[in-house]
Protein backbone atom coordinates (compact mmCIF):
# COMPACT_ATOMS: atom_id res chain seq x y z
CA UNK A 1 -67.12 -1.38 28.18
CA UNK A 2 -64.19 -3.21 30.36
CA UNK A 3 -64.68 -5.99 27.89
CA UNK A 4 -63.97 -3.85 25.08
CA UNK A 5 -60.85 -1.81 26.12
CA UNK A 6 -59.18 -5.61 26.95
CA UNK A 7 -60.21 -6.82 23.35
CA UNK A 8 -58.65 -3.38 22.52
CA UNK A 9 -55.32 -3.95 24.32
CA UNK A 10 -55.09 -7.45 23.39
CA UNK A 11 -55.73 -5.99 19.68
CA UNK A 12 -52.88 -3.69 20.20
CA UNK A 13 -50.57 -5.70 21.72
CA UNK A 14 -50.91 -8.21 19.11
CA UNK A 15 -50.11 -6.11 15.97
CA UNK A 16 -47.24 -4.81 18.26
CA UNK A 17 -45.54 -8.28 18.38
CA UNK A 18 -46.72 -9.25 14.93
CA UNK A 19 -46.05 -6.30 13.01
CA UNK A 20 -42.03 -5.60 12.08
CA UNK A 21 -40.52 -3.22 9.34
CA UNK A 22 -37.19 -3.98 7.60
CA UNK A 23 -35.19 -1.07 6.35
CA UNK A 24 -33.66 -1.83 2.58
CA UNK A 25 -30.92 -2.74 3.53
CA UNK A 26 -32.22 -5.52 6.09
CA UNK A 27 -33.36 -9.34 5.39
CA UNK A 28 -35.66 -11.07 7.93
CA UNK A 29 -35.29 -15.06 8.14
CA UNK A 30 -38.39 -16.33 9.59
CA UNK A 31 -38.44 -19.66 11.60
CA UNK A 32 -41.92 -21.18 12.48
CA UNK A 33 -41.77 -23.57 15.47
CA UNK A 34 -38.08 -24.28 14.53
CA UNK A 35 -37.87 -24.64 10.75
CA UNK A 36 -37.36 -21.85 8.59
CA UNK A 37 -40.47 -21.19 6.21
CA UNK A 38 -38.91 -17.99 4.53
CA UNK A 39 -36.67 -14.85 4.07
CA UNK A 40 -38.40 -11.30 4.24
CA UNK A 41 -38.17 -8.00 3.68
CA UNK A 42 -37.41 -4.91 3.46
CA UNK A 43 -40.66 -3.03 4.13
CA UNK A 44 -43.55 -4.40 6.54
CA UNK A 45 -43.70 -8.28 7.51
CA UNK A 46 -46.27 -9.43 9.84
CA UNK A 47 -45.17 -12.58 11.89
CA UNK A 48 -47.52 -14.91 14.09
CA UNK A 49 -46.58 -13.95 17.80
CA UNK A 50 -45.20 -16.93 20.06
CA UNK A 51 -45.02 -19.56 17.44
CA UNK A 52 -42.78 -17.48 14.47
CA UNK A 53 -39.47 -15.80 15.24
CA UNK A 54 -36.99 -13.44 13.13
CA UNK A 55 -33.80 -13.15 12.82
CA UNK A 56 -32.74 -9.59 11.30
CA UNK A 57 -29.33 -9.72 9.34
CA UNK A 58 -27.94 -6.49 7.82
CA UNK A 59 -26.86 -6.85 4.17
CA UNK A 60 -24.78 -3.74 3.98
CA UNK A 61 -20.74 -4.15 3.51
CA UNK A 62 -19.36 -4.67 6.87
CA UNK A 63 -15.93 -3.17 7.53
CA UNK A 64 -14.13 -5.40 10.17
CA UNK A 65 -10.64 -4.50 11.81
CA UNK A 66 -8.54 -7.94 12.24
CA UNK A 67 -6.55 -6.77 15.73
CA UNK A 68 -2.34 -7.04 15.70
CA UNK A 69 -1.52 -10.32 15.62
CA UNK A 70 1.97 -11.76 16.85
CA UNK A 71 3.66 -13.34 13.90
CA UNK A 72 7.00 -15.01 13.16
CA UNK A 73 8.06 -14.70 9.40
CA UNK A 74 9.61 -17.59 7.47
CA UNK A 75 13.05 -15.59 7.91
CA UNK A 76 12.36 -15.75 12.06
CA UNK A 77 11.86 -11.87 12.46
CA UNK A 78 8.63 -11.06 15.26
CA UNK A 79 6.46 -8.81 14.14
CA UNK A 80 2.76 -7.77 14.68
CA UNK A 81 0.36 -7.22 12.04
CA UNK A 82 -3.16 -6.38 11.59
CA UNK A 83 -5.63 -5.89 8.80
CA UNK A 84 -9.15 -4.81 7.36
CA UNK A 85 -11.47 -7.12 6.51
CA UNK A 86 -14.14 -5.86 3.66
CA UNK A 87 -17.03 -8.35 3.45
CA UNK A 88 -21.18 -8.64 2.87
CA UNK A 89 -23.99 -11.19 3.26
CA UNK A 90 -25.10 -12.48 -0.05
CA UNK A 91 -27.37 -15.45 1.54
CA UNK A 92 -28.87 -14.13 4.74
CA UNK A 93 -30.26 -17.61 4.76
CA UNK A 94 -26.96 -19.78 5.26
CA UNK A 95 -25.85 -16.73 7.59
CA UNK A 96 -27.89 -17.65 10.17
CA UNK A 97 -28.27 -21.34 9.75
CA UNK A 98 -24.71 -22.45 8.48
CA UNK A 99 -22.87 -20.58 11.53
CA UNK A 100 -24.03 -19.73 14.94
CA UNK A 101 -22.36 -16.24 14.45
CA UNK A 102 -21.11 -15.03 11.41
CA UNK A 103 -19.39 -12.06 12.56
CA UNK A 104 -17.59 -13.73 15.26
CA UNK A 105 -16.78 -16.87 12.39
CA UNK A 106 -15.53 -14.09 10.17
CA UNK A 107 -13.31 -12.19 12.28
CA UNK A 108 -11.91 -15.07 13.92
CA UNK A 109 -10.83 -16.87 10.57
CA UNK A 110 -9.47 -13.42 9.23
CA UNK A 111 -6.72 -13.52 12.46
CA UNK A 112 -5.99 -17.09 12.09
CA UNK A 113 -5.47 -16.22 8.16
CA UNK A 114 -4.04 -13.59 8.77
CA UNK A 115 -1.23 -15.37 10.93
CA UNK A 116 -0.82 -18.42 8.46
CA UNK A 117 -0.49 -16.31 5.34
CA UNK A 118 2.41 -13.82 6.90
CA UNK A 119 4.47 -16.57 8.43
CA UNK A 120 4.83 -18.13 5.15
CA UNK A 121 6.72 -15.47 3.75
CA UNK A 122 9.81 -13.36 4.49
CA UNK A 123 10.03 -9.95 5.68
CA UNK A 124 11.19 -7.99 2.92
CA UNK A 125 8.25 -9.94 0.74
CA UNK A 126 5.65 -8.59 3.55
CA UNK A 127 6.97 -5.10 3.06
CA UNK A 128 7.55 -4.61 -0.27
CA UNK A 129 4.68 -6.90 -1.89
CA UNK A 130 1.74 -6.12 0.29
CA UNK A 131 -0.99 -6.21 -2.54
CA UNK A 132 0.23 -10.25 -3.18
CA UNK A 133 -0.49 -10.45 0.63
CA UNK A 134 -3.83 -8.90 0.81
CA UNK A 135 -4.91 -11.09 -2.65
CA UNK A 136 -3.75 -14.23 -0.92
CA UNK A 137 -5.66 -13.50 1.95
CA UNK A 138 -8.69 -11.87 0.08
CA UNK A 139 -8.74 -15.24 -1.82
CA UNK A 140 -8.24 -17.84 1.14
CA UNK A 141 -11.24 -16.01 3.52
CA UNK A 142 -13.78 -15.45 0.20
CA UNK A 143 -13.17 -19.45 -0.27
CA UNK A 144 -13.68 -20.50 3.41
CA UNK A 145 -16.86 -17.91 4.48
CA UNK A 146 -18.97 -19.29 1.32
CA UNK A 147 -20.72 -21.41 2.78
CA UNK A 148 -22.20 -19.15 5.18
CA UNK A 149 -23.32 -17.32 2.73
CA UNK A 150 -20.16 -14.51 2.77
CA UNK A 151 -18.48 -12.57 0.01
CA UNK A 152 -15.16 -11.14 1.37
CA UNK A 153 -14.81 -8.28 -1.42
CA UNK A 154 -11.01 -6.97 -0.27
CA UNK A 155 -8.64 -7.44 2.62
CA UNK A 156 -6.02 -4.43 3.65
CA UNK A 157 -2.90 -5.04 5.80
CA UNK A 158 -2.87 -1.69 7.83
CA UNK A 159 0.13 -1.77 9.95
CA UNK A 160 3.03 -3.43 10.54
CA UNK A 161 5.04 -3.17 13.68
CA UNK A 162 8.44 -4.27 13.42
CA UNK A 163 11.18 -4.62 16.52
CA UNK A 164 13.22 -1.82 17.70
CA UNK A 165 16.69 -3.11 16.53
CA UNK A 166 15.42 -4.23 13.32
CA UNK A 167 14.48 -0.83 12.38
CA UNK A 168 17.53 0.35 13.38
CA UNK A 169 18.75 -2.23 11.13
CA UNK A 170 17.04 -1.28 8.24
CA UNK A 171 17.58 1.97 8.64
CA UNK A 172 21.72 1.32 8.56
CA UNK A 173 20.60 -0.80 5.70
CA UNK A 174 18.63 2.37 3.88
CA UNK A 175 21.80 4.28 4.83
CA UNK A 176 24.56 2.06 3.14
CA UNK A 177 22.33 1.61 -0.15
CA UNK A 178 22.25 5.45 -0.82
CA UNK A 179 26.36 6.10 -0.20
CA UNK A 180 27.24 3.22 -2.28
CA UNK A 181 24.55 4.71 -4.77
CA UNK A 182 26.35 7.77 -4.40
CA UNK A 183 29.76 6.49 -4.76
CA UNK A 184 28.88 4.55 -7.87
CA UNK A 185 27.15 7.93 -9.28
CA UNK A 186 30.44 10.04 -8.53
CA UNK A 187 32.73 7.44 -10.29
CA UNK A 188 30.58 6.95 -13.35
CA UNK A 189 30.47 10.78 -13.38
CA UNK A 190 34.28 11.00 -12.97
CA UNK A 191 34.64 8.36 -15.72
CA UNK A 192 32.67 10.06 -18.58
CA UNK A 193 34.51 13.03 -17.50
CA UNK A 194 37.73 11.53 -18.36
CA UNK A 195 36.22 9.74 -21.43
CA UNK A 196 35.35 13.89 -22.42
CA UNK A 197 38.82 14.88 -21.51
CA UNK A 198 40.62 12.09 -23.79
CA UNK A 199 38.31 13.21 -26.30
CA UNK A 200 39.42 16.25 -26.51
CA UNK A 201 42.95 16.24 -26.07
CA UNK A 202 42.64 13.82 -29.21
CA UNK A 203 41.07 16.80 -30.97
CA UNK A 204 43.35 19.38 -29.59
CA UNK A 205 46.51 17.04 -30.88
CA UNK A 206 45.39 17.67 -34.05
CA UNK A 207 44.82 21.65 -34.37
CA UNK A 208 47.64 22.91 -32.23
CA UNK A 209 46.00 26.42 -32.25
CA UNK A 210 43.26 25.24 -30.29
CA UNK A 211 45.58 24.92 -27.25
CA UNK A 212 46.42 28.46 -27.55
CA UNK A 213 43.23 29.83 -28.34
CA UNK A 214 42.11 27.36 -24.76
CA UNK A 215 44.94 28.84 -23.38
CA UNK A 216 43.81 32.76 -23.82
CA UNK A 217 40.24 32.12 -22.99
CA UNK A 218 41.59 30.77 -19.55
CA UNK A 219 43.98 33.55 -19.11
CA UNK A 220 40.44 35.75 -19.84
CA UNK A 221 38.61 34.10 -17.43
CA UNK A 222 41.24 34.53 -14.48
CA UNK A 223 41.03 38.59 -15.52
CA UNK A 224 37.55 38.39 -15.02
CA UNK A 225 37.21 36.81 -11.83
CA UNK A 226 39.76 38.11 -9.70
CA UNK A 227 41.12 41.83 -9.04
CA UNK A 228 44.55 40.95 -8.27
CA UNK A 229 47.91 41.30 -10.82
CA UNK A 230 48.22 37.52 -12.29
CA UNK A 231 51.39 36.85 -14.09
CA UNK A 232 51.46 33.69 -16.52
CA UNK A 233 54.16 33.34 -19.06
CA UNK A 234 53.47 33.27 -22.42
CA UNK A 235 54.46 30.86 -25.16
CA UNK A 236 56.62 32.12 -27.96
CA UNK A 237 54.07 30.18 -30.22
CA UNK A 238 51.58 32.68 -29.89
CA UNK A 239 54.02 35.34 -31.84
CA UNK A 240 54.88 32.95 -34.17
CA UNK A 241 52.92 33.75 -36.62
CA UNK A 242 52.74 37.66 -36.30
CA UNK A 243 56.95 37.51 -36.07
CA UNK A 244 57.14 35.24 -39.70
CA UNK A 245 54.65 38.27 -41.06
CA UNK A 246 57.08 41.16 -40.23
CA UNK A 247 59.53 39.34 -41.28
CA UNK A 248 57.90 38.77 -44.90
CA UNK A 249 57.35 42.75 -44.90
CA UNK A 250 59.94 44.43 -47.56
């Protein structure tokens, strides 16, 4: 009886170390005294305790924050950036046997890129074309992580953290761009005004009534408006025409 419950413990705890499950998203590279024989999973895999070993590697898509890095532009302003790295094992094979750590690799080369690419460029090119920026560097880390077996699918810039005084700067800068905006809105205002005005004093010039009939319509208006007695002479002009018809009367 003894002899049996050890045969059944040694039964036990050999399926135990033997006996592994791999979810679907989950790749198992198998090494056998040192050289890998093959990649498994998902679902059960049964390995030969003490002389295989496994090496689980998640194929999901990792999301990886690049921290601020300190970075002089090509214009010398000092600035800190930092990023999200996008990325996912395609070879879980060259993962584990072409680095010693992939994620460590990977988020290393992301800061270092990450630094090279925004020094190369100005300020106002880091602000205003950020998509360029996060192609260049999409491009650079997809080309240098394939040999381990690493597809970066997209790279965000998050935040960037300029100096005090130069967004004080800027902000002067922002300020001075909207009044002269406004100033050249105003004039080009004012000069189609006048362009209206000439107009129609050209028009006027040739129907002299118009200028009277302008001239009541104003005097109407004033009524209108205000409550108080307003005395405006009148032009002889306007009785004109009524005087020459009584005159014409037998």
């Amino acid at each position: 009886m003894p002899v049996l419950m050890v045969l059944l413990f040694l039964v036990i705890l050999f399926l135990a170390s033997a006996i592994r499950v791999l979810n679907e998203y989950e790749r198992a590279v198998v090494f056998r005294l040192g050289r890998i024989i093959d990649v498994k999973g998902p679902g059960l895999i049964i390995l030969i305790p003490i002389i295989d070993r496994m090496v689980r590697v998640d194929m999901r898509t990792i999301t990886m924050d690049v921290p601020a890095q300190d970075i002089i532009t090509r214009d010398n302003v000092s600035i800190k950036v930092n990023a999200v790295v996008y990325f996912r094992v395609m070879d879980a094979n060259a993962a584990v046997t072409e680095v010693e750590n992939y994620l460590y690799a990977t988020s290393q080369l992301a800061q270092t890129t990450l630094r090279s690419v925004c020094g190369q460029v100005e300020l106002d090119e880091i602000l205003s074309e950020r998509e360029k920026i996060n192609t260049q560097l999409q491009e650079i880390l997809d080309k240098s992580t394939d040999a381990w077996g690493i597809k970066v699918t997209m790279v965000e810039v998050k935040h960037i953290d300029l100096p005090e005084e130069m967004k004080r700067a800027m902000a002067k800068q922002a300020e001075a761009e909207r009044e002269r905006r406004a100033k050249v809105i105003s004039a080009e205002g004012e000069f189609q005004a006048a362009q209206k005005l000439i107009e129609a004093a050209a028009l006027m010039s040739t129907q002299p009534i118009s200028v009277q009939l302008r001239y009541l319509q104003t005097l109407s208006h004033i009524a209108a408006e205000n409550n108080s007695t307003t005395i405006f002479p009148v032009p002889i002009d306007l009785f004109r025409p009524f005087m020459v018809d009584r005159e014409r009367k037998p």
